[in-house]
N, C-alpha and C. Protein backbone atom coordinates (compact mmCIF):
# COMPACT_ATOMS: atom_id res chain seq x y z
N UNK A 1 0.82 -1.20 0.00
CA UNK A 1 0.00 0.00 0.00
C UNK A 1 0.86 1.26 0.00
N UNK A 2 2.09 1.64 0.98
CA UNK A 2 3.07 2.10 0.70
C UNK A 2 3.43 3.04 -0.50
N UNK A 3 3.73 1.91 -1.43
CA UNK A 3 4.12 1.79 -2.24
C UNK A 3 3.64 2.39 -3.49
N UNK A 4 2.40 2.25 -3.50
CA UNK A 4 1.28 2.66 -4.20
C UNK A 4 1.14 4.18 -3.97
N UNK A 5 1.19 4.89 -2.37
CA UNK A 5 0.99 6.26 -2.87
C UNK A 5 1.97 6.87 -2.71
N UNK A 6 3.58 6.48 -2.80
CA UNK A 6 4.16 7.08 -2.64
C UNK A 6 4.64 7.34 -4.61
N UNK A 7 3.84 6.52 -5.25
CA UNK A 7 3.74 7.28 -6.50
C UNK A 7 3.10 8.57 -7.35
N UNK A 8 2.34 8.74 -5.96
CA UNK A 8 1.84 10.07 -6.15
C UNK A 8 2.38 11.33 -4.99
N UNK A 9 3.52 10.92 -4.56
CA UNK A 9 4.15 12.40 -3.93
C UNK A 9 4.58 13.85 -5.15
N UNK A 10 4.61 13.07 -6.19
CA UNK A 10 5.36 14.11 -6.97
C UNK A 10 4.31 14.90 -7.05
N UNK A 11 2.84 14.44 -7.25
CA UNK A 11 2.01 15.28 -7.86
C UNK A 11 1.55 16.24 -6.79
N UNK A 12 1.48 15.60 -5.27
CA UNK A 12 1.09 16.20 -3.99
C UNK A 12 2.50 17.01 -3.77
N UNK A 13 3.70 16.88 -4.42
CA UNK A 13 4.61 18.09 -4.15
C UNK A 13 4.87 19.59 -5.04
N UNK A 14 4.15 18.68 -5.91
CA UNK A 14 3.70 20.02 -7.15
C UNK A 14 2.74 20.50 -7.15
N UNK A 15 1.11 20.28 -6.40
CA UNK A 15 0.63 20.80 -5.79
C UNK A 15 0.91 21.51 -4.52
N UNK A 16 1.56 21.57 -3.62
CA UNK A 16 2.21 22.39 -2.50
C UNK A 16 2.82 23.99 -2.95
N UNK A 17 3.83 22.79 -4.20
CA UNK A 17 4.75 23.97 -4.63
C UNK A 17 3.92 24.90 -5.13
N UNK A 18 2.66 24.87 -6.23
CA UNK A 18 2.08 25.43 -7.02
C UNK A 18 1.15 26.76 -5.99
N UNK A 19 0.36 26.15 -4.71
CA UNK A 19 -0.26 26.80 -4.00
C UNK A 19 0.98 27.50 -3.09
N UNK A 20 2.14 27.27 -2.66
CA UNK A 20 2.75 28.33 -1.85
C UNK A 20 3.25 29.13 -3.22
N UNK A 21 3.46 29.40 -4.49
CA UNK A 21 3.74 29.69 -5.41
C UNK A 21 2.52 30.98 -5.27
N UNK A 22 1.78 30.46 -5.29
CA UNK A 22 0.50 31.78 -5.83
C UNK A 22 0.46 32.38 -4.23
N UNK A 23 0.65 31.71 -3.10
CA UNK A 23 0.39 32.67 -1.76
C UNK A 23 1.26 33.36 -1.55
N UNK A 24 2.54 33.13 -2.13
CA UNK A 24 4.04 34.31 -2.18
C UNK A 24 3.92 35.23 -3.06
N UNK A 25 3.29 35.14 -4.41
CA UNK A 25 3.26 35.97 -5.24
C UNK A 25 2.28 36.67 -5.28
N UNK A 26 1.07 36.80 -4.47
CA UNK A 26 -0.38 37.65 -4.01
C UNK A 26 0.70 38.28 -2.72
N UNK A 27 1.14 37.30 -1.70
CA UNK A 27 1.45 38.08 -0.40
C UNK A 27 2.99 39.33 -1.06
N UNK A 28 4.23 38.77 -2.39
CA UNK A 28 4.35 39.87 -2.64
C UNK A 28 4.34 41.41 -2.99
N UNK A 29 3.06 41.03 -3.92
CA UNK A 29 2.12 41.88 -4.36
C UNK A 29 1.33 43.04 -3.94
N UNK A 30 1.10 42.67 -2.91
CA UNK A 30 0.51 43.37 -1.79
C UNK A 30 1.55 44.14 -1.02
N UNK A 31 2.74 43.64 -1.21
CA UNK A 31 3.48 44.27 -0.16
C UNK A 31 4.57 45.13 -0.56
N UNK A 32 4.43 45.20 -1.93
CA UNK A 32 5.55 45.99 -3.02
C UNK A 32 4.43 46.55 -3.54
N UNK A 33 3.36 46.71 -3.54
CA UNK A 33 2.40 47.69 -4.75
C UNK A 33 2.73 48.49 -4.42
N UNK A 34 2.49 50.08 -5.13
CA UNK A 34 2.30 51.04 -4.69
C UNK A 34 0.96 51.64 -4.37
N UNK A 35 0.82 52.24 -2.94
CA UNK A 35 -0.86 52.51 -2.79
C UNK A 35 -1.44 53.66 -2.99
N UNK A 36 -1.68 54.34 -4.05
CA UNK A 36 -1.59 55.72 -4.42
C UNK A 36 -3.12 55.97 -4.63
N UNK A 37 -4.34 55.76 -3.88
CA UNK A 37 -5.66 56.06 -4.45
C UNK A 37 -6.20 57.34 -4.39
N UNK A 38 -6.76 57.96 -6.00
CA UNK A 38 -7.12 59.03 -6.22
C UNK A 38 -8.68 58.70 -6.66
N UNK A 39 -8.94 59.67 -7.47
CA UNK A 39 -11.08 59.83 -7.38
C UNK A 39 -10.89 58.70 -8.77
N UNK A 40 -10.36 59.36 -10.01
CA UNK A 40 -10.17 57.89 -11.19
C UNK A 40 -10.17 56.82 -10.93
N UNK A 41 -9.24 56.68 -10.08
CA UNK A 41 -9.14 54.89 -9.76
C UNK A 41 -9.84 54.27 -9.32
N UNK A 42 -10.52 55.29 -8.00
CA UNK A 42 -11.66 54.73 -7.20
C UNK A 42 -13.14 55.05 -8.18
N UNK A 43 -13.13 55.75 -9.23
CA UNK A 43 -14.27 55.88 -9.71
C UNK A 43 -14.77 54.49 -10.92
N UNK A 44 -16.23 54.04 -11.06
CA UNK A 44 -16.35 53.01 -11.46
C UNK A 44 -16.10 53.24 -13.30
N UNK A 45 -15.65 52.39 -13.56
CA UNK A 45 -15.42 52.07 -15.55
C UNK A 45 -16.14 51.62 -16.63
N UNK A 46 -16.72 51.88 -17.39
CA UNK A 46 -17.56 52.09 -18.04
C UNK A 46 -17.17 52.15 -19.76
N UNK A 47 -16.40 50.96 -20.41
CA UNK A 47 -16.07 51.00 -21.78
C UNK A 47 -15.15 52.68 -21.99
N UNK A 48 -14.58 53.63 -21.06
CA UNK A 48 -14.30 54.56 -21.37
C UNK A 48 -14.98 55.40 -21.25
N UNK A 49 -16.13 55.19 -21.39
CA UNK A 49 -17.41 56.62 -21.21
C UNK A 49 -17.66 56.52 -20.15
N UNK A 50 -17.94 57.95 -19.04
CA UNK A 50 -18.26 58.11 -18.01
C UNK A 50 -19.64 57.04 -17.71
N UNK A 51 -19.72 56.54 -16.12
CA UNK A 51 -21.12 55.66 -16.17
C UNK A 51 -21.85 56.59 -15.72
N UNK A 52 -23.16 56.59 -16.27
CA UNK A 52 -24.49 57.27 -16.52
C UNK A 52 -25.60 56.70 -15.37
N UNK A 53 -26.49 57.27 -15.01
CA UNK A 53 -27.44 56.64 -13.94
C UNK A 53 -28.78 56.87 -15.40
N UNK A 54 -30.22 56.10 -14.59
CA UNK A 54 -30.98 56.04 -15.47
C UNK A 54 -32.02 57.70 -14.59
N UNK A 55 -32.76 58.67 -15.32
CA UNK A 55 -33.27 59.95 -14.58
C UNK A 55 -33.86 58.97 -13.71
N UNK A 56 -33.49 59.97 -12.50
CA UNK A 56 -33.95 59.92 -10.92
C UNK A 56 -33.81 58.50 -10.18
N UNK A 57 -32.29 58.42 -10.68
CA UNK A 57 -31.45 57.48 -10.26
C UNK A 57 -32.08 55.92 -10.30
N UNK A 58 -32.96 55.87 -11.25
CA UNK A 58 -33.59 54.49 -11.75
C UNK A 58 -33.22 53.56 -11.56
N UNK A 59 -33.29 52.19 -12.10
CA UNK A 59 -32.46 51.22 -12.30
C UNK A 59 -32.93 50.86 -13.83
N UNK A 60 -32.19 49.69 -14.31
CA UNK A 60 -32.74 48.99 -15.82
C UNK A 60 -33.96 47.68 -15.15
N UNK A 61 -34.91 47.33 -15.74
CA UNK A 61 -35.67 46.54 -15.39
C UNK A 61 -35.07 45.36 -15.01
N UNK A 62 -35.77 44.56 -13.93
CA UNK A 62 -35.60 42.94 -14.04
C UNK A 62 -35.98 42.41 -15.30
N UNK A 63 -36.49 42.62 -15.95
CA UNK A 63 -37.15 41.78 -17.35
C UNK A 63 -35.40 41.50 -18.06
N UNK A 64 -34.40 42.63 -18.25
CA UNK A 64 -33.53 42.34 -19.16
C UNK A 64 -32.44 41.17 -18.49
N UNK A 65 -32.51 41.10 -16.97
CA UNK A 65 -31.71 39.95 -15.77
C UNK A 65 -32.62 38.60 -16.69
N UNK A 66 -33.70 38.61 -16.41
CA UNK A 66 -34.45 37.23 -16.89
C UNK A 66 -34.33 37.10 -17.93
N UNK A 67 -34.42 37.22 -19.04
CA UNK A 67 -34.35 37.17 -19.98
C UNK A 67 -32.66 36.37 -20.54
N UNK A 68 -31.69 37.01 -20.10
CA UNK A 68 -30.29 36.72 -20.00
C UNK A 68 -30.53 35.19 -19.33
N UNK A 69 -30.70 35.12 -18.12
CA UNK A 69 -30.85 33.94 -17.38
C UNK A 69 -31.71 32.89 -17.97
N UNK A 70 -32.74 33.13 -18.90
CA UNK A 70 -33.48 32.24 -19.73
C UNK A 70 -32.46 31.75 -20.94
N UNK A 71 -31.75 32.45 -21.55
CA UNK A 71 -31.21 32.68 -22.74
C UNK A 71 -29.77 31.42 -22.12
N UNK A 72 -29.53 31.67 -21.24
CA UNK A 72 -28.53 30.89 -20.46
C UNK A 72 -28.62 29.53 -20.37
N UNK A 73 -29.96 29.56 -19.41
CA UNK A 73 -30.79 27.99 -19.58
C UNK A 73 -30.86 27.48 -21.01
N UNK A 74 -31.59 28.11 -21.32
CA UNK A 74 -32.18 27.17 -23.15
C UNK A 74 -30.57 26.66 -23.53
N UNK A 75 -29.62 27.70 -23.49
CA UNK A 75 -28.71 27.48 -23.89
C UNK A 75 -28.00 26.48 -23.88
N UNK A 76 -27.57 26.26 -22.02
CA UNK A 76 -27.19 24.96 -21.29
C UNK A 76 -27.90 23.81 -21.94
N UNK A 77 -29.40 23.70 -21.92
CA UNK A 77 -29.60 22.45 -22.46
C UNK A 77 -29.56 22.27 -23.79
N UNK A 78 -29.44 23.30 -25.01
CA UNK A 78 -28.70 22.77 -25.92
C UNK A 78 -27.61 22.11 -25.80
N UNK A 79 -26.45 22.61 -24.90
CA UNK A 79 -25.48 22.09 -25.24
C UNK A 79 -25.41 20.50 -24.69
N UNK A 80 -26.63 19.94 -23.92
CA UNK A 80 -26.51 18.50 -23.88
C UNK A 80 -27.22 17.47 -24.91
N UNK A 81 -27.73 18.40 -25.91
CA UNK A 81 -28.55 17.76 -27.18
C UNK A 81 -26.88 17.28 -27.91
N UNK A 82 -25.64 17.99 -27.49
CA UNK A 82 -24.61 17.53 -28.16
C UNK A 82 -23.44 16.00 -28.20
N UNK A 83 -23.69 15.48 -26.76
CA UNK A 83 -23.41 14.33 -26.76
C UNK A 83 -24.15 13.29 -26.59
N UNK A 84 -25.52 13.49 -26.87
CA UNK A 84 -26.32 12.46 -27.47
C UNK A 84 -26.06 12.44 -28.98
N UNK A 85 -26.07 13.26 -29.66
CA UNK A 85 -25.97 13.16 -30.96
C UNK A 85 -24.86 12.88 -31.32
N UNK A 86 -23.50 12.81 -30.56
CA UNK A 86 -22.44 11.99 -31.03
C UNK A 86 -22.87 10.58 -30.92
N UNK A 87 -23.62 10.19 -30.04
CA UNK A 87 -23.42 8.85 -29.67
C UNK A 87 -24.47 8.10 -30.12
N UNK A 88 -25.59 8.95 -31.13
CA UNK A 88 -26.98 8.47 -31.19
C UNK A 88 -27.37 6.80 -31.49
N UNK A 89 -25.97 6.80 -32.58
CA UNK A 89 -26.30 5.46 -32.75
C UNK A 89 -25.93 4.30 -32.03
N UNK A 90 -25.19 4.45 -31.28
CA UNK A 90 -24.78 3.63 -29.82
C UNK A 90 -26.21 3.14 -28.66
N UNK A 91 -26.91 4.69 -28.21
CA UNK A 91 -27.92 4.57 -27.43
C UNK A 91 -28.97 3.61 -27.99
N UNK A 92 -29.07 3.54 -29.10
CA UNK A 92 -30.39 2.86 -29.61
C UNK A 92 -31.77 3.43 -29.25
N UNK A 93 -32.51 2.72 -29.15
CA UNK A 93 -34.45 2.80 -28.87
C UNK A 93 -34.08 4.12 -27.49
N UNK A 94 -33.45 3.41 -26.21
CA UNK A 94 -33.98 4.22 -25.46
C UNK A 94 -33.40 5.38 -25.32
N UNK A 95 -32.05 5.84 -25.46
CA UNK A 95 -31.72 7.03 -25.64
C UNK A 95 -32.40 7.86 -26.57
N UNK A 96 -33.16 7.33 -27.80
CA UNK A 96 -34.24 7.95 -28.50
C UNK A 96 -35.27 8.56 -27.56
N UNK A 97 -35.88 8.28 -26.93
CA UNK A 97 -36.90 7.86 -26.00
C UNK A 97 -36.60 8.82 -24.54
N UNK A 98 -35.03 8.71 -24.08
CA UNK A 98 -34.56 9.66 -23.06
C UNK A 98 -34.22 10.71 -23.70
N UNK A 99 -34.00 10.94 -24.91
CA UNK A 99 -33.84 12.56 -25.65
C UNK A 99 -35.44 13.63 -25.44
N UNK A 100 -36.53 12.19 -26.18
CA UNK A 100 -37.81 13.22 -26.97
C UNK A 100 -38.19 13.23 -25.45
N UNK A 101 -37.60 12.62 -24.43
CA UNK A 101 -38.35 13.43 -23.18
C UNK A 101 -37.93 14.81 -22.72
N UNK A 102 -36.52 14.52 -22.64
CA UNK A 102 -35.71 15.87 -22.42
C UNK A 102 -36.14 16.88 -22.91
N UNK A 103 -36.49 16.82 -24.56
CA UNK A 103 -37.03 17.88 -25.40
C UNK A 103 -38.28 18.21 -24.98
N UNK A 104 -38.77 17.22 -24.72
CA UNK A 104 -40.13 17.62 -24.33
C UNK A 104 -40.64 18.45 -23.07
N UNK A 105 -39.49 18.35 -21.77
CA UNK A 105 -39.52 19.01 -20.81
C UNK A 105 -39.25 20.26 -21.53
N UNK A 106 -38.00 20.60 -22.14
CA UNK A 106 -37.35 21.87 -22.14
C UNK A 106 -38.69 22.80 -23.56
N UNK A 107 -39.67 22.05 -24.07
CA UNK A 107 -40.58 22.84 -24.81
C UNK A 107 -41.92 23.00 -23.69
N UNK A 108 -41.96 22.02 -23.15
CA UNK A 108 -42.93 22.65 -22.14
C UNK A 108 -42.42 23.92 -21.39
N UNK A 109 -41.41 23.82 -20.69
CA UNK A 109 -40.33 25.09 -20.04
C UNK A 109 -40.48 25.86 -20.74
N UNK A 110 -40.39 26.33 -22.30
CA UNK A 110 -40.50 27.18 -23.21
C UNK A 110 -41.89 27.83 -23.42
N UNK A 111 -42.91 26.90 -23.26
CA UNK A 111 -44.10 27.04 -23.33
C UNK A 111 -44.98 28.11 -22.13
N UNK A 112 -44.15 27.31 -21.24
CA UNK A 112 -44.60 27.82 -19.51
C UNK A 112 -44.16 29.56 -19.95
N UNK A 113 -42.86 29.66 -19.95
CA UNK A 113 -42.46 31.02 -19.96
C UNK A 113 -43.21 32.16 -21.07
N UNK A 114 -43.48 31.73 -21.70
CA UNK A 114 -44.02 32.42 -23.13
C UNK A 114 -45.64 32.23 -22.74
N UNK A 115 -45.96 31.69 -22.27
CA UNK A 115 -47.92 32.11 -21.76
C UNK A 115 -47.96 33.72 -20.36
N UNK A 116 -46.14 32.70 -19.39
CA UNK A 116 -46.30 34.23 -18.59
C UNK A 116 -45.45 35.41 -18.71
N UNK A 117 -45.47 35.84 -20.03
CA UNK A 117 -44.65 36.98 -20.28
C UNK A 117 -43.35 36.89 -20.30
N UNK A 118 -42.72 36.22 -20.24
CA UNK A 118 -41.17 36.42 -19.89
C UNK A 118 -40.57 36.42 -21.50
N UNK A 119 -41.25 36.41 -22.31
CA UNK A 119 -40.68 36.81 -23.80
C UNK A 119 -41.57 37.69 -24.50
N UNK A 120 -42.62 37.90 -23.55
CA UNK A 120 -43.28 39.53 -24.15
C UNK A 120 -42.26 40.81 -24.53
N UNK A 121 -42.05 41.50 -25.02
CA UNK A 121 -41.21 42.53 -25.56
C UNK A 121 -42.61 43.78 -25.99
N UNK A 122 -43.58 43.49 -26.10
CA UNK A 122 -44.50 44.64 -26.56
C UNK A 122 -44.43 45.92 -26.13
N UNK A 123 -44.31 45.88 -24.63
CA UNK A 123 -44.42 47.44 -24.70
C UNK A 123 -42.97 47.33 -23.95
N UNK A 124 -42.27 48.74 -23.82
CA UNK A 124 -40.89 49.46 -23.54
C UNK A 124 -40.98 48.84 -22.04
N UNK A 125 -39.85 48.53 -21.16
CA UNK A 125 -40.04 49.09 -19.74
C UNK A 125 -40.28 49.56 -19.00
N UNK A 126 -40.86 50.60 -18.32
CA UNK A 126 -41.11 51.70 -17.79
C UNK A 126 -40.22 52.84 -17.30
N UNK A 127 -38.90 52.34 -16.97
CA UNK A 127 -37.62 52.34 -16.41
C UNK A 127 -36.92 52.86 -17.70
N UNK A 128 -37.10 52.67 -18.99
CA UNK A 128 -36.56 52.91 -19.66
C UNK A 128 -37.04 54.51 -21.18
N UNK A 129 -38.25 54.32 -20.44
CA UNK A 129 -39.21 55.40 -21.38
C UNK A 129 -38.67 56.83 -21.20
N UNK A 130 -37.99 57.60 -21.28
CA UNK A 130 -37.69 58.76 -21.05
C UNK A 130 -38.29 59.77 -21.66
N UNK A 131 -39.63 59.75 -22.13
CA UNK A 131 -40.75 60.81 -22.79
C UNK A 131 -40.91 61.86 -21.18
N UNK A 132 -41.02 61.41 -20.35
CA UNK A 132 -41.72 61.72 -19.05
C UNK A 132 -40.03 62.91 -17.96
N UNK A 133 -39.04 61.68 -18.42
CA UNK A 133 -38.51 62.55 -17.62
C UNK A 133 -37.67 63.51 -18.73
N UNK A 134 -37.46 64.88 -18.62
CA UNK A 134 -36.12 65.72 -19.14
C UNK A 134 -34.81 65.38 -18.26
N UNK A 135 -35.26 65.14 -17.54
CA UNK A 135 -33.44 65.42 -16.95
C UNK A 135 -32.87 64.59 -17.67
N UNK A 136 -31.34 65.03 -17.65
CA UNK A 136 -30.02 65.04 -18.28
C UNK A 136 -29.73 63.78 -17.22
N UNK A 137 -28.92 62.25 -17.62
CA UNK A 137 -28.28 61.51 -16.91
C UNK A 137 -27.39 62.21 -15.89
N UNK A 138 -26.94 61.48 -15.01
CA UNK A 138 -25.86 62.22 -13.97
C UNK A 138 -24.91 61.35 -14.26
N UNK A 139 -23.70 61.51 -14.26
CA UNK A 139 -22.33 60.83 -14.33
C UNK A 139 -21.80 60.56 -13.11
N UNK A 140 -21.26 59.63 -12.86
CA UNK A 140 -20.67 59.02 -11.65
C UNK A 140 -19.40 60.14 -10.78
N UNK A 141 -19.06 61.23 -11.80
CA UNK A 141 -18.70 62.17 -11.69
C UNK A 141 -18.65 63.36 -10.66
N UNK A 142 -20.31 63.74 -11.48
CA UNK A 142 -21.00 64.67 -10.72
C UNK A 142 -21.49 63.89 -9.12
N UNK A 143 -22.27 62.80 -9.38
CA UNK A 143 -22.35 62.13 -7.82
C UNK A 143 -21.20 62.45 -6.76
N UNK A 144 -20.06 61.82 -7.41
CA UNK A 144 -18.89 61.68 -6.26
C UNK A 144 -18.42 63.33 -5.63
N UNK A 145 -18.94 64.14 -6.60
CA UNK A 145 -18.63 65.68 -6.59
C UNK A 145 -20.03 65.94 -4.97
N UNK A 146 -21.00 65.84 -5.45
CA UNK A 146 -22.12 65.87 -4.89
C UNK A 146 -21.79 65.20 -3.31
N UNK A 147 -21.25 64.11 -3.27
CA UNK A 147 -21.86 63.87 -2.29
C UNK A 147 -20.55 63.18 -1.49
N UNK A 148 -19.20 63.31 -1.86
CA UNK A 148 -18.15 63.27 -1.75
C UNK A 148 -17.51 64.40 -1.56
N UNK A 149 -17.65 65.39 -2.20
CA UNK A 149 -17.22 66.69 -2.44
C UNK A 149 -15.59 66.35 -3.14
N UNK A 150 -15.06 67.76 -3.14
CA UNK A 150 -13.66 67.88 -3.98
C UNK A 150 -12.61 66.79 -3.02
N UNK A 151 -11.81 65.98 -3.51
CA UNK A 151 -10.98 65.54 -2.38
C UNK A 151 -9.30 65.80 -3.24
């Protein structure tokens, strides 16, 4: 028995090495940075363009979170329609049979969501209609100015 795991020290010593490897090189890191924080650095990033709030500090709807998270799902179970179909002809009858169920859950799932709105798109958000409000977005900018003041 011995014998047996002492064929795996190398890998349990290259694991050691590998994890004190990354805890020396975070704990250097930290201890040679330089800590210089100004309003830029600490201010949030945004593709380059200042970040924008929605008028009267809004948010974007839950509808566009769900939607993503649906798009995710459907997704995931496509991607297991993919190693059945490598193997289709291996499974025979019942992997036929354990697929058109699978499918059949994930079109009912499809079905369910689409009777309660969750792929309605008809009308705008509410959150997003800006007929109602004029104001001008605020920039993450002006906030930190506001309510931070000059530092």
């Amino acid at each position: 028995m011995a014998a047996g795991l002492s064929d795996y020290l190398p890998i349990l010593l290259m694991a050691v090495l590998a994890v004190a490897f990354a805890v020396a090189s975070l704990g250097a890191s930290a201890l040679l940075r330089p800590h210089r924080p100004n309003t830029p650095k600490l201010s949030a990033y945004e593709s380059g363009n200042d970040p924008v709030r929605l008028p009267g500090g809004e948010r974007f709807s839950v509808k566009f979170y769900v939607v993503a998270m649906l798009f995710i799902i459907f997704d995931i179970e496509t991607i297991f329609l993919f190693p059945w179909a490598v193997t289709f002809r291996q499974l025979g009858l019942f992997g036929l049979v354990e697929m058109a169920v699978f499918i059949a859950l994930v079109f009912v799932a499809y079905v369910y969501i689409w009777k309660k709105g969750g792929l309605d798109w008809s009308s705008a958000p509410s959150d997003l209609r800006d007929e109602e409000d004029d104001e001008d977005p605020i920039s993450v900018a002006e906030l930190d100015e506001e309510y931070l003041g000059a530092r």
